[in-house]
C-alpha atoms as a PDB file:
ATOM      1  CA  UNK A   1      70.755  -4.513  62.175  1.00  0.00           C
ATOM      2  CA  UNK A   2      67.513  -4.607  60.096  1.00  0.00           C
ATOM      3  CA  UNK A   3      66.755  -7.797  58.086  1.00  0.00           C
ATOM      4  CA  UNK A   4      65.785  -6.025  54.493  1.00  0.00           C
ATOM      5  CA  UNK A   5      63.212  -8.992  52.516  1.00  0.00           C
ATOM      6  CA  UNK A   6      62.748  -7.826  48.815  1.00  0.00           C
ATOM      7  CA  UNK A   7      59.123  -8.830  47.651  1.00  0.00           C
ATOM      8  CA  UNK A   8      58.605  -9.257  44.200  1.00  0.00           C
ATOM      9  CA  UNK A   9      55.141  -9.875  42.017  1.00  0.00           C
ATOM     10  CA  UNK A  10      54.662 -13.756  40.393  1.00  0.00           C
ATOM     11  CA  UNK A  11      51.793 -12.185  38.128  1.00  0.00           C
ATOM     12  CA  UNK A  12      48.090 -12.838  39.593  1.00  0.00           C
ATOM     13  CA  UNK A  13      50.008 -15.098  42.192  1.00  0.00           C
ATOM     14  CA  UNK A  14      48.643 -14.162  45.843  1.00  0.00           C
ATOM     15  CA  UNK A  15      52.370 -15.097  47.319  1.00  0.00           C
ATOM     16  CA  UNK A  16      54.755 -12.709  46.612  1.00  0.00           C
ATOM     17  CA  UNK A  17      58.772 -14.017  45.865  1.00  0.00           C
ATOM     18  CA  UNK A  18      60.594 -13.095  48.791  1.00  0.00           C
ATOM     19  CA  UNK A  19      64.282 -12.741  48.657  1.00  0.00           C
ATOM     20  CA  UNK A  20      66.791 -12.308  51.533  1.00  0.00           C
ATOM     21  CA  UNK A  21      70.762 -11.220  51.406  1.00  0.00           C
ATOM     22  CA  UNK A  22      72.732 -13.562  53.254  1.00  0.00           C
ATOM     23  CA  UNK A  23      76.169 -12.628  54.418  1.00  0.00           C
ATOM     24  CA  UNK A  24      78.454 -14.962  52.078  1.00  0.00           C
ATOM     25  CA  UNK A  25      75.732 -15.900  50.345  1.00  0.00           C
ATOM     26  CA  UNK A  26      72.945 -14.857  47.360  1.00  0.00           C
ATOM     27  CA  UNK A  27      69.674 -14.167  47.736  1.00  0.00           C
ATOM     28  CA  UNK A  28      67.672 -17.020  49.391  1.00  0.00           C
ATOM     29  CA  UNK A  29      64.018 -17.521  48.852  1.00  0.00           C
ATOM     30  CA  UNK A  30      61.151 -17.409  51.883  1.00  0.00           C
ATOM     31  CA  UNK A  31      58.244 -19.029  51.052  1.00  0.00           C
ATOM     32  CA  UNK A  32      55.136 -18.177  53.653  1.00  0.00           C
ATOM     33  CA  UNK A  33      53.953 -21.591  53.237  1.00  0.00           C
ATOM     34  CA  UNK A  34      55.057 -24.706  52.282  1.00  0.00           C
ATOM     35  CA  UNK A  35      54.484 -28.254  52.621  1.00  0.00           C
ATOM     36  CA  UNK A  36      56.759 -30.823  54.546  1.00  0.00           C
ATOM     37  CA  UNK A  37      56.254 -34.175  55.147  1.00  0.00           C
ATOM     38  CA  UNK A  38      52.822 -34.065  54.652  1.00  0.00           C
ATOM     39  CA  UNK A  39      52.069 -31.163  57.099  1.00  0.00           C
ATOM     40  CA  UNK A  40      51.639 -27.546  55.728  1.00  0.00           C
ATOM     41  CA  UNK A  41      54.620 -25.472  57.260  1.00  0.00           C
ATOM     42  CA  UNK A  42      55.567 -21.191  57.273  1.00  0.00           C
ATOM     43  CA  UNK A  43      59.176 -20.928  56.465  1.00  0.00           C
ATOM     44  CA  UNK A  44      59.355 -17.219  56.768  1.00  0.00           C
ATOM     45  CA  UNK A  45      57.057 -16.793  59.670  1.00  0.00           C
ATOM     46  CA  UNK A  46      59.311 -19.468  61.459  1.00  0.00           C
ATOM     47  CA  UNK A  47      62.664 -18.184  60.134  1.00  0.00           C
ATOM     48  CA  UNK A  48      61.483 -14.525  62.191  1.00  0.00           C
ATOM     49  CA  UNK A  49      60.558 -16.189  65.337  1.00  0.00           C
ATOM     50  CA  UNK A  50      63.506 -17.639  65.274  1.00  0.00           C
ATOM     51  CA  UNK A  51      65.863 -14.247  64.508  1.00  0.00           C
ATOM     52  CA  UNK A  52      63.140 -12.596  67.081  1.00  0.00           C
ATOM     53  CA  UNK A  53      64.330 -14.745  69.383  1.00  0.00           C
ATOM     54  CA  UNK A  54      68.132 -14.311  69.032  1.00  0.00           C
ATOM     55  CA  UNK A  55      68.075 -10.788  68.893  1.00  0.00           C
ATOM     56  CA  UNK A  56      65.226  -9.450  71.087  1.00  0.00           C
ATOM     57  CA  UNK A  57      62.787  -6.587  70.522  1.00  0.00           C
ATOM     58  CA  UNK A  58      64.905  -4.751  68.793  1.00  0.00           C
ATOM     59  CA  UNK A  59      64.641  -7.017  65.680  1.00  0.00           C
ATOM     60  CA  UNK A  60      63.399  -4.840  62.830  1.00  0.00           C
ATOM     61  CA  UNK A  61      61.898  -5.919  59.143  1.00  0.00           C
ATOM     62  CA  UNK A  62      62.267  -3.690  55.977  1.00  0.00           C
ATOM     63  CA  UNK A  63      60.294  -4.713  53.148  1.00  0.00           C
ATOM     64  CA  UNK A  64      61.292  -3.362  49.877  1.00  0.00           C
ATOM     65  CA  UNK A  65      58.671  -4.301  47.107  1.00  0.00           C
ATOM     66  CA  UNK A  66      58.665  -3.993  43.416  1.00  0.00           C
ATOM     67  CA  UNK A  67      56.932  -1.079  42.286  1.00  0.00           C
ATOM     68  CA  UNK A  68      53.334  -2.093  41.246  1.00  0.00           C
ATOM     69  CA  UNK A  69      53.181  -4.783  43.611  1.00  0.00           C
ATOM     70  CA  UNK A  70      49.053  -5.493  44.801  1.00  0.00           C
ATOM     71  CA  UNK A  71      49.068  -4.228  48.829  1.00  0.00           C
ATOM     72  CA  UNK A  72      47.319  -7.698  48.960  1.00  0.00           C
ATOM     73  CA  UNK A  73      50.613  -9.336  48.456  1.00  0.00           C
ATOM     74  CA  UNK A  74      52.181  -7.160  50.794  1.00  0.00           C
ATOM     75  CA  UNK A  75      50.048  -7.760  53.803  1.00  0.00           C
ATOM     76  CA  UNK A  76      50.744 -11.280  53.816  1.00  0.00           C
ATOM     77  CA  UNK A  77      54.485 -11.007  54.469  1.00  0.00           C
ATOM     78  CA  UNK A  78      53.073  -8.113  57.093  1.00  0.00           C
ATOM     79  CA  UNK A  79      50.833 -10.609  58.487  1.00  0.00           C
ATOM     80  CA  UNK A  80      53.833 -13.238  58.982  1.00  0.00           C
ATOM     81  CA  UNK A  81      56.172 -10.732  60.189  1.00  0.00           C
ATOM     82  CA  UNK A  82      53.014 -10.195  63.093  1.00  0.00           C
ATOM     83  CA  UNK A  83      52.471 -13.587  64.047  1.00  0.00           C
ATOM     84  CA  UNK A  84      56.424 -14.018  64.553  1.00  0.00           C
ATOM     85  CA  UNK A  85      55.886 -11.235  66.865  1.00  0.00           C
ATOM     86  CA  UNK A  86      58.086  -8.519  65.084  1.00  0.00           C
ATOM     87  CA  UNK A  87      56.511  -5.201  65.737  1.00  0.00           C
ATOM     88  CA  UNK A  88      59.001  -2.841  63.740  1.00  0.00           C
ATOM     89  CA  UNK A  89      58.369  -3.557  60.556  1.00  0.00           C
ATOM     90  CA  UNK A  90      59.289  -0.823  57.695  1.00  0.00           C
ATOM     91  CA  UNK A  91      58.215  -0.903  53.882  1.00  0.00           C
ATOM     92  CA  UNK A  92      58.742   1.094  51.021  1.00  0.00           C
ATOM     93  CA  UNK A  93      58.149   0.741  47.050  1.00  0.00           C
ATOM     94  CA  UNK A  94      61.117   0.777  44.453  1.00  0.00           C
ATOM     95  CA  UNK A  95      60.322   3.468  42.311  1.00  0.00           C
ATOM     96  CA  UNK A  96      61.776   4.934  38.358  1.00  0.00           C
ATOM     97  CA  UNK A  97      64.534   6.799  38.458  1.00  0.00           C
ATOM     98  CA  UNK A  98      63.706  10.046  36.607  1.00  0.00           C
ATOM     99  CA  UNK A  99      66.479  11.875  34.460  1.00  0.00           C
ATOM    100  CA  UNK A 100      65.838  15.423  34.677  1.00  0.00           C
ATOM    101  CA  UNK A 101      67.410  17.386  32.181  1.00  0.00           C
ATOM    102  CA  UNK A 102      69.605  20.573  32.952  1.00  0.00           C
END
């Protein structure tokens, strides 16, 4: 099963928001770096090496992000989900629905 992330622009922010679905849970927020105890950490990168691990090549990323979203912000969560090692990765922009009249 695919791991969907839903990326979302903070304004002229270079890090997107990054939200996850949790079974049994609500959205949880990735950051792609952090600091911790003094030492500059990458939750999501980690957080995919990890799932990598546990379920094999097979592991697959969706990105959905916000329409108007800068490709910038985009290729950083790309760019994590490479150095994890994840090599299916799969994104797509939420677009307007459009009423069309009959």
């Amino acid at each position: 099963m695919p791991w969907a992330l839903n990326l979302y622009s903070k304004g002229e922010a270079a890090e997107p928001q990054i939200l996850v679905d949790l079974k049994g849970e609500r959205q949880k927020e990735w950051r792609l770096q952090d600091t911790k105890g003094g030492k500059v950490v990458h939750p999501l990168r980690e957080v995919l090496q990890d799932l990598k691990k546990e379920r094999g090549d097979k592991f697959k990323v969706i990105l959905n992000a916000d329409k108007g979203m800068r490709y910038a912000q985009i290729q950083l969560v790309l760019q994590a989900c490479a150095e994890a090692g994840v090599s299916s990765v799969n994104f797509a922009t939420k677009t307007e629905k459009k009423v069309v009249a009959g």
